[in-house]
Protein backbone atom coordinates (compact mmCIF):
# COMPACT_ATOMS: atom_id res chain seq x y z
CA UNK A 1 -15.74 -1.88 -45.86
CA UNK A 2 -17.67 -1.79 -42.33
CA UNK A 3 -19.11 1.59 -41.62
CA UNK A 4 -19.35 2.56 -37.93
CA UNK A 5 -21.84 4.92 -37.05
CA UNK A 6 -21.06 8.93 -35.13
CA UNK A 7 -21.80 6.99 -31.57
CA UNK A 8 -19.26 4.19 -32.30
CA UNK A 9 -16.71 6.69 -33.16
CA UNK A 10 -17.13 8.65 -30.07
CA UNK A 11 -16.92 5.74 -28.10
CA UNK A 12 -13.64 4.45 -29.82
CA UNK A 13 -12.09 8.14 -29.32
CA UNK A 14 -12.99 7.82 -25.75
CA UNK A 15 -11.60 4.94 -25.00
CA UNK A 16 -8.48 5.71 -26.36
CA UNK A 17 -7.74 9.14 -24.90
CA UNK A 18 -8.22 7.80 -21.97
CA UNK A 19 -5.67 5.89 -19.48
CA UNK A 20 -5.61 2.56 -18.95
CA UNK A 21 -6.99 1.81 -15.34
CA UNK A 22 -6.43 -1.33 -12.94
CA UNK A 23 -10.16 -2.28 -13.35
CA UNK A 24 -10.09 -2.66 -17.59
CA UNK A 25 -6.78 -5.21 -16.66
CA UNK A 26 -8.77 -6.66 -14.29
CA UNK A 27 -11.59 -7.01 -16.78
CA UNK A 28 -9.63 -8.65 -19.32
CA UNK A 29 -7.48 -10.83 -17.31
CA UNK A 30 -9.33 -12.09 -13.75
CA UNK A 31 -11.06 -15.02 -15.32
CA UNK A 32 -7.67 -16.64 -16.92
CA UNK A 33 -5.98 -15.54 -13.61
CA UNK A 34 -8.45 -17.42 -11.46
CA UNK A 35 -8.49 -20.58 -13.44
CA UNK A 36 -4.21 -20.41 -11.85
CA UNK A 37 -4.71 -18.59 -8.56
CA UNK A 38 -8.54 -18.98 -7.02
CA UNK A 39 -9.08 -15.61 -4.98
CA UNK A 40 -9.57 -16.03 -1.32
CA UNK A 41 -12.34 -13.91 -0.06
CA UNK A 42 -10.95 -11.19 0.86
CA UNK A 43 -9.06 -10.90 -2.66
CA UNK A 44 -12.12 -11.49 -3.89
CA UNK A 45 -13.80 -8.22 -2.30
CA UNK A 46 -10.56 -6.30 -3.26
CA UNK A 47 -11.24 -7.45 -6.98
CA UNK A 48 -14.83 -6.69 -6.54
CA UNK A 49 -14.61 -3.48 -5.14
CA UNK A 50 -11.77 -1.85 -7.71
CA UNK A 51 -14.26 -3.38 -10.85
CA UNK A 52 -17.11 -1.43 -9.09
CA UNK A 53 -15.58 1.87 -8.11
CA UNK A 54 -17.39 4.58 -9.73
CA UNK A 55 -19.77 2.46 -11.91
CA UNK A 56 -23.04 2.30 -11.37
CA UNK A 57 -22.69 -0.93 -9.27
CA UNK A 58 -22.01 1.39 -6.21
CA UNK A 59 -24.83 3.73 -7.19
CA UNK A 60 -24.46 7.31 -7.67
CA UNK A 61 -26.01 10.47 -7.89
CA UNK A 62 -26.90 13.39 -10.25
CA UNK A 63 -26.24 16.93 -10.46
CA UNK A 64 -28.22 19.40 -12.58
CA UNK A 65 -27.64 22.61 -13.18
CA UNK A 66 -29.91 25.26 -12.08
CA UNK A 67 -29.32 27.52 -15.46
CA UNK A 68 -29.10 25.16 -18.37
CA UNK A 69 -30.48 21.81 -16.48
CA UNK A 70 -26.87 19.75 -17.87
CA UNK A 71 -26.87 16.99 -15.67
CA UNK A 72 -24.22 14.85 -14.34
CA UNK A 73 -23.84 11.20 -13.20
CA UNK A 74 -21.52 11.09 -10.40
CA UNK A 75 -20.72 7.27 -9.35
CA UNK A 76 -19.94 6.38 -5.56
CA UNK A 77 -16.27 5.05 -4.96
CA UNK A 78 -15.61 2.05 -3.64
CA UNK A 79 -12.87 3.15 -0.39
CA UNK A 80 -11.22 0.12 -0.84
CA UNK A 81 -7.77 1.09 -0.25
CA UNK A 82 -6.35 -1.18 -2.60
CA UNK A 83 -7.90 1.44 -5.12
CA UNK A 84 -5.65 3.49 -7.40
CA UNK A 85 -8.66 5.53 -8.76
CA UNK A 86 -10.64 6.71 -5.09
CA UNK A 87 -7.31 6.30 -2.91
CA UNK A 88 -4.71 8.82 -4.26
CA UNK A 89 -5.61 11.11 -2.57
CA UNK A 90 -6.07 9.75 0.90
CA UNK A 91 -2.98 7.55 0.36
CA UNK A 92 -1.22 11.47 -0.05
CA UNK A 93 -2.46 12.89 2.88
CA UNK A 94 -1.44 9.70 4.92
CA UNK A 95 1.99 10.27 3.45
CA UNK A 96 2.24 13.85 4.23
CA UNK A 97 1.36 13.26 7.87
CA UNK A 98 3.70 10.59 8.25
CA UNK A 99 6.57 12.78 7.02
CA UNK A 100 4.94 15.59 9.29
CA UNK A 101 5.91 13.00 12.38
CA UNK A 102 9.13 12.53 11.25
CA UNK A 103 12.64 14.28 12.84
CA UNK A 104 14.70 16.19 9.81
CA UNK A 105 17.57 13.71 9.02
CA UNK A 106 17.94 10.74 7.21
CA UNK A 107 16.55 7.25 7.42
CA UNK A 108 17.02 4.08 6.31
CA UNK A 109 14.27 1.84 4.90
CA UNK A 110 13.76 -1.46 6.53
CA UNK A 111 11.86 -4.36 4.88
CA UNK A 112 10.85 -7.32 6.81
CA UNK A 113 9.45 -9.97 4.94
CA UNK A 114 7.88 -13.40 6.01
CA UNK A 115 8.55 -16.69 4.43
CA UNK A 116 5.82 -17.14 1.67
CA UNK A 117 5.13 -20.77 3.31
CA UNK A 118 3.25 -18.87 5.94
CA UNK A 119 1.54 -16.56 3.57
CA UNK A 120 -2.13 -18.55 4.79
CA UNK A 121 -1.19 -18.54 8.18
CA UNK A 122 -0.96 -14.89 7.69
CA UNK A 123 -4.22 -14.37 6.10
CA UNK A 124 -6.57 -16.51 8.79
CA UNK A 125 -4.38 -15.19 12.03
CA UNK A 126 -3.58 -11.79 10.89
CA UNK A 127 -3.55 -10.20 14.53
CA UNK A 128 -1.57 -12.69 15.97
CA UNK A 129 1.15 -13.10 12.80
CA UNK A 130 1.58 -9.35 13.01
CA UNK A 131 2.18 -9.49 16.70
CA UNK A 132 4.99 -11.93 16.37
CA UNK A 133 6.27 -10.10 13.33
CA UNK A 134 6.51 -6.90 14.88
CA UNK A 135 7.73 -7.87 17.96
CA UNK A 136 10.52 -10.43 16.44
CA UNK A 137 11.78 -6.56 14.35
CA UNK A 138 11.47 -4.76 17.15
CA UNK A 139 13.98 -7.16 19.12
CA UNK A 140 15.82 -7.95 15.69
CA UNK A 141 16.53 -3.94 15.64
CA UNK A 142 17.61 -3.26 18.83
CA UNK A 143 19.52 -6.30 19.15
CA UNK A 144 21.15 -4.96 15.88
CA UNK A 145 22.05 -1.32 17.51
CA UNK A 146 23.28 -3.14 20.57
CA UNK A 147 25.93 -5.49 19.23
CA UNK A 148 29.63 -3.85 19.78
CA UNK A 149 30.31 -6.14 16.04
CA UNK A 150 28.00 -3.07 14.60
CA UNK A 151 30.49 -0.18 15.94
CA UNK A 152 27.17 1.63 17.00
CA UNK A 153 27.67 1.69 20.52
CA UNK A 154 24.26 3.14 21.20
CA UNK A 155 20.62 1.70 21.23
CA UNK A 156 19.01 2.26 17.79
CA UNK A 157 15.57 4.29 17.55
CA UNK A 158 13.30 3.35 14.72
CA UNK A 159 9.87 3.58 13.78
CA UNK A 160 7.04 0.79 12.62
CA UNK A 161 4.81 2.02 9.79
CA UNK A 162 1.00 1.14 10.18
CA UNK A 163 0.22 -2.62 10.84
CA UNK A 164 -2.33 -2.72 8.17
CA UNK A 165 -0.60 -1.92 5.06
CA UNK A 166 0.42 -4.65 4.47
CA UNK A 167 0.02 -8.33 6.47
CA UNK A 168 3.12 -10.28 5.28
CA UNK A 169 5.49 -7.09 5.81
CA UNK A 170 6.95 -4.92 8.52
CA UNK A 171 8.62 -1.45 7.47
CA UNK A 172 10.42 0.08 9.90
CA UNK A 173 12.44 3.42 9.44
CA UNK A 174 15.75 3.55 11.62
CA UNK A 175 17.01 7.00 11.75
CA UNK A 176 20.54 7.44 10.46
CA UNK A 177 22.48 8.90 13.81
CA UNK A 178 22.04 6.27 16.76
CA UNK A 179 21.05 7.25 20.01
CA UNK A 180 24.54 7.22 21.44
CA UNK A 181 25.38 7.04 25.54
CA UNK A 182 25.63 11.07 27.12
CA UNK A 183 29.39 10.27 27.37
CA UNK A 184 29.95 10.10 23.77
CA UNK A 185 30.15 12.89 21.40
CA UNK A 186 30.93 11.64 18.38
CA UNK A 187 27.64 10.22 15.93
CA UNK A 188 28.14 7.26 14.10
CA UNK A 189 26.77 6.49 11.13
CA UNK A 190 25.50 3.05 9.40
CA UNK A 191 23.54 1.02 6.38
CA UNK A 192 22.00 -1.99 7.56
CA UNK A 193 20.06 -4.62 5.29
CA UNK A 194 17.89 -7.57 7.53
CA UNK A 195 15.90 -10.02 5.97
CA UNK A 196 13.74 -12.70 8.00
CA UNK A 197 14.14 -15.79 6.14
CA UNK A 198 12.36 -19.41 6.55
């Protein structure tokens, strides 16, 4: 019978009271994954920075007490924010503003999605892909309020969601009531699903 030693014991009880993280997967995984799917460079930083975020690879600092002189390590965060560990937080407050900006009623949730053929057009052109993309919803959605076919009868208001979260993707949130012409009283309602396809 193996005996393991007070230190290894506290390290096993460690490791399993605590969560699994993005960055152990990572660990065990990016090697077999890359031998498949080589990174590009910026997946490359992405997987970099989440296996460095608060390790000592992105340095730290220490705080002692003044009474009992405990210290403790404190590693930096990486900011990537791909990051589940360092970008709750920030992701929350995002969120919370967003739904700050938004009027009380319902929406609907809008996914545009690119062909995956022009997933590397995408990543080496992003300004320029994302210019087309949001300009081809924009026109897409207010061609789609427009059409008498709808029953809308009014031009549809929606909003884009930030460029950058996401390159191959638009989300836009029309509002449930259309903007319907001064003469008419009455709101309509509607559910619309559009997909861009190749």
């Amino acid at each position: 019978m193996r005996q393991t030693t007070n230190a290894q014991q506290a390290n096993v009880l460690s490791i399993e009271n605590r969560s699994a993280e993005v960055a152990d997967i990572l660990r065990e995984h990016i090697a077999e994954y890359q031998e498949t799917y080589p990174l590009l460079p910026e997946q490359y930083k992405i997987v970099h920075n989440l296996l460095s975020c608060r390790t000592a690879v992105l340095g730290g600092h220490v705080e002692k007490c003044d009474h009992c002189g405990t210290e403790r390590i404190f590693y930096n965060s990486c900011r990537n924010r791909h990051c589940p560990k360092c970008q709750h937080m920030p992701r929350e407050r995002w969120l919370e503003k967003r739904k700050a900006e938004l009027l009380p009623i319902s929406y609907f949730h809008n996914v545009f999605t690119l062909p995956h053929d022009l997933n590397p057009i995408v990543l080496f052109n992003k300004k320029i892909m994302l210019n087309i993309l949001f300009k081809t919803v924009s026109e897409t959605l207010l061609a789609f309020g427009e059409n008498p076919k709808n029953k809308l009868s009014g031009k549809l208001g929606f909003r884009q969601l930030d460029k950058n979260n996401h390159p191959k993707h638009s989300v836009s949130l029309p509002p449930r009531p259309s903007v319907l012409p001064e003469s008419t009283s009455q709101v309509k309602y509607f559910s619309a699903r559009i997909t861009i396809t190749g």
